[in-house]
N, C-alpha and C. Protein backbone atom coordinates (compact mmCIF):
# COMPACT_ATOMS: atom_id res chain seq x y z
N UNK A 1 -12.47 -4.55 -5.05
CA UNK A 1 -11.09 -4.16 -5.07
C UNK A 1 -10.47 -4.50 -6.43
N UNK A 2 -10.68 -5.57 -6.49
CA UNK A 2 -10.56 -5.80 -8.48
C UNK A 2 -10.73 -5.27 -9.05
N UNK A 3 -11.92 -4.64 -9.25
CA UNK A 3 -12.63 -3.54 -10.15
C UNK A 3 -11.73 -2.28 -10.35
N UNK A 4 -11.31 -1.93 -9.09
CA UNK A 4 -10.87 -1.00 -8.88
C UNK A 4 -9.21 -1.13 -9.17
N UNK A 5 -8.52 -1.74 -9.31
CA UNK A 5 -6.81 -2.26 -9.67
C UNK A 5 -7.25 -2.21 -11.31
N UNK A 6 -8.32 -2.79 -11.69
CA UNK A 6 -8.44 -3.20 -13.20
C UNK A 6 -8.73 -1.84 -13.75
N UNK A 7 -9.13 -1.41 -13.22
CA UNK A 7 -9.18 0.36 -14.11
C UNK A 7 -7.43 1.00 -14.05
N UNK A 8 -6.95 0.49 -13.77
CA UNK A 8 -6.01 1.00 -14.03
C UNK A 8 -4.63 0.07 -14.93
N UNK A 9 -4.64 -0.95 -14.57
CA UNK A 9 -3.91 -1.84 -15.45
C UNK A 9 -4.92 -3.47 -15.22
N UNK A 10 -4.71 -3.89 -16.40
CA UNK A 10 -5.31 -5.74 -16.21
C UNK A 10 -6.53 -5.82 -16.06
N UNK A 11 -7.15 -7.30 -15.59
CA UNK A 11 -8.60 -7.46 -15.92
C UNK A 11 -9.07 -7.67 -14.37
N UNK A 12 -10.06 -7.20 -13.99
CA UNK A 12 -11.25 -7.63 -12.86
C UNK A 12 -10.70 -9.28 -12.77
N UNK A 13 -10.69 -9.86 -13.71
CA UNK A 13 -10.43 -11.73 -13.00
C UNK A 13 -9.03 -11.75 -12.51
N UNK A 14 -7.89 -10.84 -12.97
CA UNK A 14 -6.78 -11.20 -12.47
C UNK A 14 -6.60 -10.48 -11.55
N UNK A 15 -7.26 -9.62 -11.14
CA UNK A 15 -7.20 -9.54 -10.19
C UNK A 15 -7.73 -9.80 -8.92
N UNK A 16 -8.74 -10.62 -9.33
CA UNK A 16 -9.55 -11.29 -7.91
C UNK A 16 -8.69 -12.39 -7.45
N UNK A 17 -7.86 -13.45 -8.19
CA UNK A 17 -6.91 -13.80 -8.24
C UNK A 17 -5.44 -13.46 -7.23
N UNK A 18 -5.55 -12.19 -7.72
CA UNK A 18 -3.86 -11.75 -7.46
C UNK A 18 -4.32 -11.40 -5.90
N UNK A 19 -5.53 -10.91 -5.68
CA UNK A 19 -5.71 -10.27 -4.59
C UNK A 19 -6.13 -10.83 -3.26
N UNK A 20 -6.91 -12.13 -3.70
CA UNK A 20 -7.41 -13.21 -2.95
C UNK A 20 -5.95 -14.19 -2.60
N UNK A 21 -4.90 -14.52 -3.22
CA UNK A 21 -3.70 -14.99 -3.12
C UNK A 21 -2.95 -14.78 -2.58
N UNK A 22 -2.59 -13.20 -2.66
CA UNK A 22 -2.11 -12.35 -1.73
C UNK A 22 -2.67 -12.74 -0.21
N UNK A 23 -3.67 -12.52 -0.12
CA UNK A 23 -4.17 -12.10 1.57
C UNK A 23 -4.48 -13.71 2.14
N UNK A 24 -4.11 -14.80 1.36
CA UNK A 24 -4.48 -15.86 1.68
C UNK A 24 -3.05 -16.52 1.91
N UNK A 25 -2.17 -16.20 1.47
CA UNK A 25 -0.79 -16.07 1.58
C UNK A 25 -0.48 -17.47 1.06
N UNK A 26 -1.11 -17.30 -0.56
CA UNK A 26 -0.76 -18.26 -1.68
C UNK A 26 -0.14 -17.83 -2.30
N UNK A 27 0.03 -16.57 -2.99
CA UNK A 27 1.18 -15.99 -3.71
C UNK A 27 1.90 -14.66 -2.51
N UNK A 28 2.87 -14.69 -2.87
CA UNK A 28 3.63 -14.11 -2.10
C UNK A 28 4.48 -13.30 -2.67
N UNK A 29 4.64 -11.37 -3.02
CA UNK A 29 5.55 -10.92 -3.35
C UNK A 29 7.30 -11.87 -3.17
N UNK A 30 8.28 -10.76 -4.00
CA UNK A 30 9.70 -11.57 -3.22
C UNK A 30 9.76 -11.28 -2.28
N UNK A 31 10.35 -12.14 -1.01
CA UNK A 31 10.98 -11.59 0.02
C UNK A 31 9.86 -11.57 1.24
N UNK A 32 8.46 -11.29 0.58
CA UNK A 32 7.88 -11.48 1.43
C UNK A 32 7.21 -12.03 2.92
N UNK A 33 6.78 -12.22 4.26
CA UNK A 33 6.88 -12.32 5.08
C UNK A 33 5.53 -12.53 4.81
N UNK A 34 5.01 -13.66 6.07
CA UNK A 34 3.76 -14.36 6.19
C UNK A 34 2.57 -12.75 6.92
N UNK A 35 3.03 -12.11 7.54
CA UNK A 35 2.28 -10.89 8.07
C UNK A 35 1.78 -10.20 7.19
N UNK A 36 0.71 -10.06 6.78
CA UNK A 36 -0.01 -8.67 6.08
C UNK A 36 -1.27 -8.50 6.07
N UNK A 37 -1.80 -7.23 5.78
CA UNK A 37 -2.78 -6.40 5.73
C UNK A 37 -3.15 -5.77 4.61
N UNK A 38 -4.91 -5.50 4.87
CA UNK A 38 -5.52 -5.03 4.05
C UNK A 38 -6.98 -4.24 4.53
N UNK A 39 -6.79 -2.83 4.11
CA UNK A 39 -7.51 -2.20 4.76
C UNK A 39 -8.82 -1.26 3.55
N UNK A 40 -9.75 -1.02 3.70
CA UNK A 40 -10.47 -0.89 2.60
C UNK A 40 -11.43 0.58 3.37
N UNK A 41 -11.52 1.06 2.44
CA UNK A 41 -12.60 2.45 2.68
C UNK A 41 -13.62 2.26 2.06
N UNK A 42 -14.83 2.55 2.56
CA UNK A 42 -16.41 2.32 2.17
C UNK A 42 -17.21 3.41 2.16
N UNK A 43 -17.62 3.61 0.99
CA UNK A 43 -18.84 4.46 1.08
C UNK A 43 -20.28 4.25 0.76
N UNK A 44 -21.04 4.04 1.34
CA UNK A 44 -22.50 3.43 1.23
C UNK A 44 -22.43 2.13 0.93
N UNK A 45 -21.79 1.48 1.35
CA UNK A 45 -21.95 0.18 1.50
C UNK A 45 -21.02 -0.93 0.35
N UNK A 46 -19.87 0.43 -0.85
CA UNK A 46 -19.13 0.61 -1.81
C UNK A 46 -17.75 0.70 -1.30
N UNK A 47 -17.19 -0.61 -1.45
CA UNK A 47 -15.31 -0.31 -1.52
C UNK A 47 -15.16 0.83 -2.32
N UNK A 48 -14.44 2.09 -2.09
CA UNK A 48 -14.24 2.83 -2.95
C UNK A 48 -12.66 3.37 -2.96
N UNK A 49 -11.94 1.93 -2.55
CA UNK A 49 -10.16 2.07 -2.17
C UNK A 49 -10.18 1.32 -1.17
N UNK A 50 -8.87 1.04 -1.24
CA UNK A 50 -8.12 -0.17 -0.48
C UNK A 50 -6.18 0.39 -0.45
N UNK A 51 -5.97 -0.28 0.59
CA UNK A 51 -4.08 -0.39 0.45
C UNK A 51 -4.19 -2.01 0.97
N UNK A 52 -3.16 -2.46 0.98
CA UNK A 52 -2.55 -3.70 1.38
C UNK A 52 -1.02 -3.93 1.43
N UNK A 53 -0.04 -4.17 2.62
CA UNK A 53 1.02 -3.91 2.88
C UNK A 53 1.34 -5.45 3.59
N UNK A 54 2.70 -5.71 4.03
CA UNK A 54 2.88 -6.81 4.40
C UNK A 54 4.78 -6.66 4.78
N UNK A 55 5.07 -7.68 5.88
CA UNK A 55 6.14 -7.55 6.55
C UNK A 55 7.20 -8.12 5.13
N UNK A 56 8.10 -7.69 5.27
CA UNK A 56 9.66 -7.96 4.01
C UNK A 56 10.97 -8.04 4.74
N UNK A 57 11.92 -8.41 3.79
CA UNK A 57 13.46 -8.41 4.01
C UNK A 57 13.72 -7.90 2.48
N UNK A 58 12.47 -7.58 1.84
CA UNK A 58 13.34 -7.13 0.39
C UNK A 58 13.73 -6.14 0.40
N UNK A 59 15.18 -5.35 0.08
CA UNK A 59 15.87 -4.29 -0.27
C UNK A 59 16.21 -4.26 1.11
N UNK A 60 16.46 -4.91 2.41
CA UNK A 60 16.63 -4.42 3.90
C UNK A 60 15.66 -3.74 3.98
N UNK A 61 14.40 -3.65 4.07
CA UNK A 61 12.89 -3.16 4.86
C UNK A 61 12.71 -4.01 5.48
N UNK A 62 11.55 -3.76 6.26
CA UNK A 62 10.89 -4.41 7.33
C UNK A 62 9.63 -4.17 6.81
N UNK A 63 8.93 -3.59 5.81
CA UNK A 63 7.67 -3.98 5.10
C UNK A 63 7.71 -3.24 4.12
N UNK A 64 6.32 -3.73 3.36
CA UNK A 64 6.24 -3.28 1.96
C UNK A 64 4.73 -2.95 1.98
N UNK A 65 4.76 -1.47 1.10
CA UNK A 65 3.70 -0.91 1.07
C UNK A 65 3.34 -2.26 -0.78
N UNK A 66 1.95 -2.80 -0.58
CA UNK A 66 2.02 -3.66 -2.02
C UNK A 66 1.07 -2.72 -2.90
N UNK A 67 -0.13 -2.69 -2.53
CA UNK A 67 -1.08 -1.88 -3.26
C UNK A 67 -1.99 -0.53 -2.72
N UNK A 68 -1.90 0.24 -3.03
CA UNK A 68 -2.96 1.55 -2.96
C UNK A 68 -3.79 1.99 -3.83
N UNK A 69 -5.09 1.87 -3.89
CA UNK A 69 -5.69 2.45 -4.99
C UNK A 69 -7.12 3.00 -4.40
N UNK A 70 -7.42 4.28 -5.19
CA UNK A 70 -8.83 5.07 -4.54
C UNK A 70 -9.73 5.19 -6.17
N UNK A 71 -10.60 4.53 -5.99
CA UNK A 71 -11.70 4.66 -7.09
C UNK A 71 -11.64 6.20 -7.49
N UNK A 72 -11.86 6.41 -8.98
CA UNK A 72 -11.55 8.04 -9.73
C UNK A 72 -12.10 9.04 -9.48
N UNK A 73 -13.51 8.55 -8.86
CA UNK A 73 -14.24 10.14 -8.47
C UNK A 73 -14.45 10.18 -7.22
N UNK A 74 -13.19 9.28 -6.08
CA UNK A 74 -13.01 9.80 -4.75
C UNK A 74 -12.13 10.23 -4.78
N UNK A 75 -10.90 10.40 -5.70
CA UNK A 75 -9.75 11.49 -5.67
C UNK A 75 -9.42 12.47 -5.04
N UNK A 76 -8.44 12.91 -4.28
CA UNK A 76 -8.19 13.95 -3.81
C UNK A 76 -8.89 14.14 -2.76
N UNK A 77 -9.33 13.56 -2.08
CA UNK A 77 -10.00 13.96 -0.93
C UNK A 77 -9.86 12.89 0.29
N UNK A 78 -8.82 13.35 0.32
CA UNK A 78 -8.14 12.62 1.48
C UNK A 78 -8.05 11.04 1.85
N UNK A 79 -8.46 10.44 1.27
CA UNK A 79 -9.50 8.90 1.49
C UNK A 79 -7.93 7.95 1.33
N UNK A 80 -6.97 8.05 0.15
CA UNK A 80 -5.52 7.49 -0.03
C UNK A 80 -4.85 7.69 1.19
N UNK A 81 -4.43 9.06 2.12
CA UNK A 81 -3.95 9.57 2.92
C UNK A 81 -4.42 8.89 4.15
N UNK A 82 -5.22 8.58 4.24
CA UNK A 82 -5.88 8.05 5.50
C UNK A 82 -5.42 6.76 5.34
N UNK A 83 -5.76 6.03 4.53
CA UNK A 83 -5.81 4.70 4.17
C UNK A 83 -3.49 4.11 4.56
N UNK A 84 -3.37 5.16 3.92
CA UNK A 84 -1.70 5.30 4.80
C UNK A 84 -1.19 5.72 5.49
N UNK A 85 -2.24 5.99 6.42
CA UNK A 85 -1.97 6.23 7.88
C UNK A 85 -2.23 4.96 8.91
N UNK A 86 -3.61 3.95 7.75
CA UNK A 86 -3.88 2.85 8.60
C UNK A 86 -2.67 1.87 8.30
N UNK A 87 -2.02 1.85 7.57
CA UNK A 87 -1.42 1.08 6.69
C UNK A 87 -0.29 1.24 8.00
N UNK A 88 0.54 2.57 8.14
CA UNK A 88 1.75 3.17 8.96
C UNK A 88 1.34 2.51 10.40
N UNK A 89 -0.05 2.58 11.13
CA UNK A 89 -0.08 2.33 12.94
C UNK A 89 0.22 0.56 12.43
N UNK A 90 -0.51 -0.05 11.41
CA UNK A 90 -0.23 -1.41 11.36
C UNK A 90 1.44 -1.87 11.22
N UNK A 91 2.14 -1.09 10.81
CA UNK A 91 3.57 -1.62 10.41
C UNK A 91 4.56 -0.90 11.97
N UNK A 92 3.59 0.03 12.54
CA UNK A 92 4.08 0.48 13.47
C UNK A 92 4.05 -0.98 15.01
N UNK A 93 2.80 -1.14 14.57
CA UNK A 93 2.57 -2.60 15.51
C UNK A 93 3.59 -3.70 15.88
N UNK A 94 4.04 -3.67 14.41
CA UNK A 94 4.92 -4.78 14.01
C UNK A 94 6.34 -4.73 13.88
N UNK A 95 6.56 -3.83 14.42
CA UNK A 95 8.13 -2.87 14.55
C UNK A 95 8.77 -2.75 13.36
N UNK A 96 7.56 -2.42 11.95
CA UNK A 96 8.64 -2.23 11.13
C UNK A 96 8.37 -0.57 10.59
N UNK A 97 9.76 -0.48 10.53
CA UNK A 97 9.87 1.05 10.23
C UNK A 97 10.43 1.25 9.22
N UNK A 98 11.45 0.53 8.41
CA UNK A 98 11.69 0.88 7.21
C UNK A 98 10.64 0.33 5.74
N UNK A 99 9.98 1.11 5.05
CA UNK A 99 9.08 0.53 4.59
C UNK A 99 9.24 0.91 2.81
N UNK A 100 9.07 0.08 2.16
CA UNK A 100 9.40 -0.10 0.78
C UNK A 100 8.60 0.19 0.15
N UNK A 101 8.40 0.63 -1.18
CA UNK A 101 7.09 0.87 -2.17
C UNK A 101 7.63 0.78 -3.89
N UNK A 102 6.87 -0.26 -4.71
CA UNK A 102 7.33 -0.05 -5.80
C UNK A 102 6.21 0.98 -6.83
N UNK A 103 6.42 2.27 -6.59
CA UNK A 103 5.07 2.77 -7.18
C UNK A 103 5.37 2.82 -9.17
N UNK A 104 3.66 3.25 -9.23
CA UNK A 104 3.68 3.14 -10.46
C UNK A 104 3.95 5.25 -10.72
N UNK A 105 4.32 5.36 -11.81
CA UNK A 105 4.40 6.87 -12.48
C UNK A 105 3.47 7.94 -11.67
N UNK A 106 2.29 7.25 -11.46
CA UNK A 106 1.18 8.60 -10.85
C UNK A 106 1.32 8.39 -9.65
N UNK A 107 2.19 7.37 -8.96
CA UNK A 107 1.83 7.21 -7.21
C UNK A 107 3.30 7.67 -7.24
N UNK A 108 3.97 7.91 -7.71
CA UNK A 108 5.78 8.97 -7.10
C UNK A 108 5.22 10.04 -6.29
N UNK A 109 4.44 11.14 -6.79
CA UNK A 109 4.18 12.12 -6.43
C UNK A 109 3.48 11.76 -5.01
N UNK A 110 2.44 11.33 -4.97
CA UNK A 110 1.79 11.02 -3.63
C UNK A 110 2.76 10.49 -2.31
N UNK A 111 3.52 9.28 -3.07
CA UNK A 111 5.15 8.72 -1.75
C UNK A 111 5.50 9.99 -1.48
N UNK A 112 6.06 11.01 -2.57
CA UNK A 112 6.85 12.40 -1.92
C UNK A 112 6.06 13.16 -0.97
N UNK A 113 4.76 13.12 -1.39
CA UNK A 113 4.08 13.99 -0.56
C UNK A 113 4.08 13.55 0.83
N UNK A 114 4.26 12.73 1.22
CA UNK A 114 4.42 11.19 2.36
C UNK A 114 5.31 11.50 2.65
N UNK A 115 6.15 11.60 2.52
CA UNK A 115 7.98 11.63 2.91
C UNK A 115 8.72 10.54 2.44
N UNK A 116 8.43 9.72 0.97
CA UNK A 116 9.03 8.31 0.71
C UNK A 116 10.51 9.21 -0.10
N UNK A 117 11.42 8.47 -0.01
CA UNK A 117 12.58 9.33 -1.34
C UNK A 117 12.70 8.21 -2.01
N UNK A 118 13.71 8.63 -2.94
CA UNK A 118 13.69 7.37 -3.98
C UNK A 118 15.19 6.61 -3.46
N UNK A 119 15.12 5.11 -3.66
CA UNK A 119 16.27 3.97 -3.04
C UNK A 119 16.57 3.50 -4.28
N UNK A 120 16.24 3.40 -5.17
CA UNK A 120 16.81 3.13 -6.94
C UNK A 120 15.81 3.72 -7.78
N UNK A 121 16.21 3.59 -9.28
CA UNK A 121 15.44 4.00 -10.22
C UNK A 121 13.96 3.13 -10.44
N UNK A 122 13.41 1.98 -9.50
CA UNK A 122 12.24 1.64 -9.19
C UNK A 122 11.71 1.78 -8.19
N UNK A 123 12.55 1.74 -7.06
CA UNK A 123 11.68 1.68 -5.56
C UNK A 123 11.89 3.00 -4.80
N UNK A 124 10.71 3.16 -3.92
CA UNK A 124 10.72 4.28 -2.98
C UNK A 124 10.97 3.84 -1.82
N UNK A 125 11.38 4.15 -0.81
CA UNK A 125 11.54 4.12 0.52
C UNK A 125 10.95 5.22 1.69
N UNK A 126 10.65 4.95 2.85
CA UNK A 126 10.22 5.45 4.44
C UNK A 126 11.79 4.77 5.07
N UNK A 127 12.68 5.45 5.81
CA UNK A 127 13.47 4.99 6.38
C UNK A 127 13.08 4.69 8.04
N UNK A 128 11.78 5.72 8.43
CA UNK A 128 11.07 5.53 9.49
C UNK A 128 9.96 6.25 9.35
N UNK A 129 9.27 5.22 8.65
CA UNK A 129 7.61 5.42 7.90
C UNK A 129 7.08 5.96 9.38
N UNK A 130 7.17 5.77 10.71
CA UNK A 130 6.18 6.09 11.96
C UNK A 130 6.72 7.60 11.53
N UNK A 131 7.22 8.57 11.26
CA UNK A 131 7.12 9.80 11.14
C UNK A 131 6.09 10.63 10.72
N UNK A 132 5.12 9.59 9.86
CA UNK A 132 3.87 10.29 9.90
C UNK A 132 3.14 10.04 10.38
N UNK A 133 3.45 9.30 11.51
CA UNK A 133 2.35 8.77 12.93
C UNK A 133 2.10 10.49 13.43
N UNK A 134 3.48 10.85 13.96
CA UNK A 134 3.87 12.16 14.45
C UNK A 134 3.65 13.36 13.61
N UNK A 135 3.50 13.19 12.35
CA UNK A 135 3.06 14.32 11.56
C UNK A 135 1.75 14.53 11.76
N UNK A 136 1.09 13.55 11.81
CA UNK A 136 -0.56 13.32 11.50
C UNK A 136 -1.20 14.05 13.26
N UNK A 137 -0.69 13.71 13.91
CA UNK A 137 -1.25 14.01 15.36
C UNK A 137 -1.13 15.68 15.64
């Protein structure tokens, strides 16, 4: 999963770090809430993407989408989409429905495609992320 964050910004060590901290609930986004998840897609025996989300009070949500990322030559083929669908039944579990995202430049487009709109000039929002429980079915 490192490997895979570090191709896109920072190094493989900081992020074994950031990522192991996270899910161990040693570092903690703001606002953050002791609840979260992390869900990973495999191919031959190869992480080839991950998301990781977790319960909030930041901005008035009830969770936060933290990381999404799909290794470069699984692109486009559905593997992100899925992976936020597992992400959505988990926050659905947990009754949270308003759900936050601070994406980077290339992940705007993908939130829209989702149904996220924009809540300021950094963050995206789901005002009731389970809508693509109901889209998806």
């Amino acid at each position: 999963m490192a490997l895979i964050r570090a191709q896109e910004w920072g190094t493989e060590e900081y992020w074994v770090k950031r990522i192991e901290g996270y899910m161990r609930g040693i570092l903690h986004p703001g606002d953050a809430l002791p609840q979260r998840i992390l869900y990973v897609a495999i191919d031959n025996h190869k992480i080839i993407g991950f998301i990781a989300g977790h319960l909030t009070t930041r901005l008035h949500c009830d969770g936060e989408l933290e990381w999404i990322n799909v290794q470069q030559d699984y692109r486009n083929k559905g593997i992100a989409s899925e992976l936020l669908r597992l992400l959505v039944a988990w926050f659905n579990e947990n009754n949270a429905f308003k759900i936050c995202v601070d994406p980077d430049d290339t992940a705007q487009k993908f939130y829209a495609k989702h149904g996220a709109i924009n809540l300021d000039q950094h963050w995206m929002v789901w005002n009731d992320i389970t809508v693509l429980l109901k889209r998806n079915k």
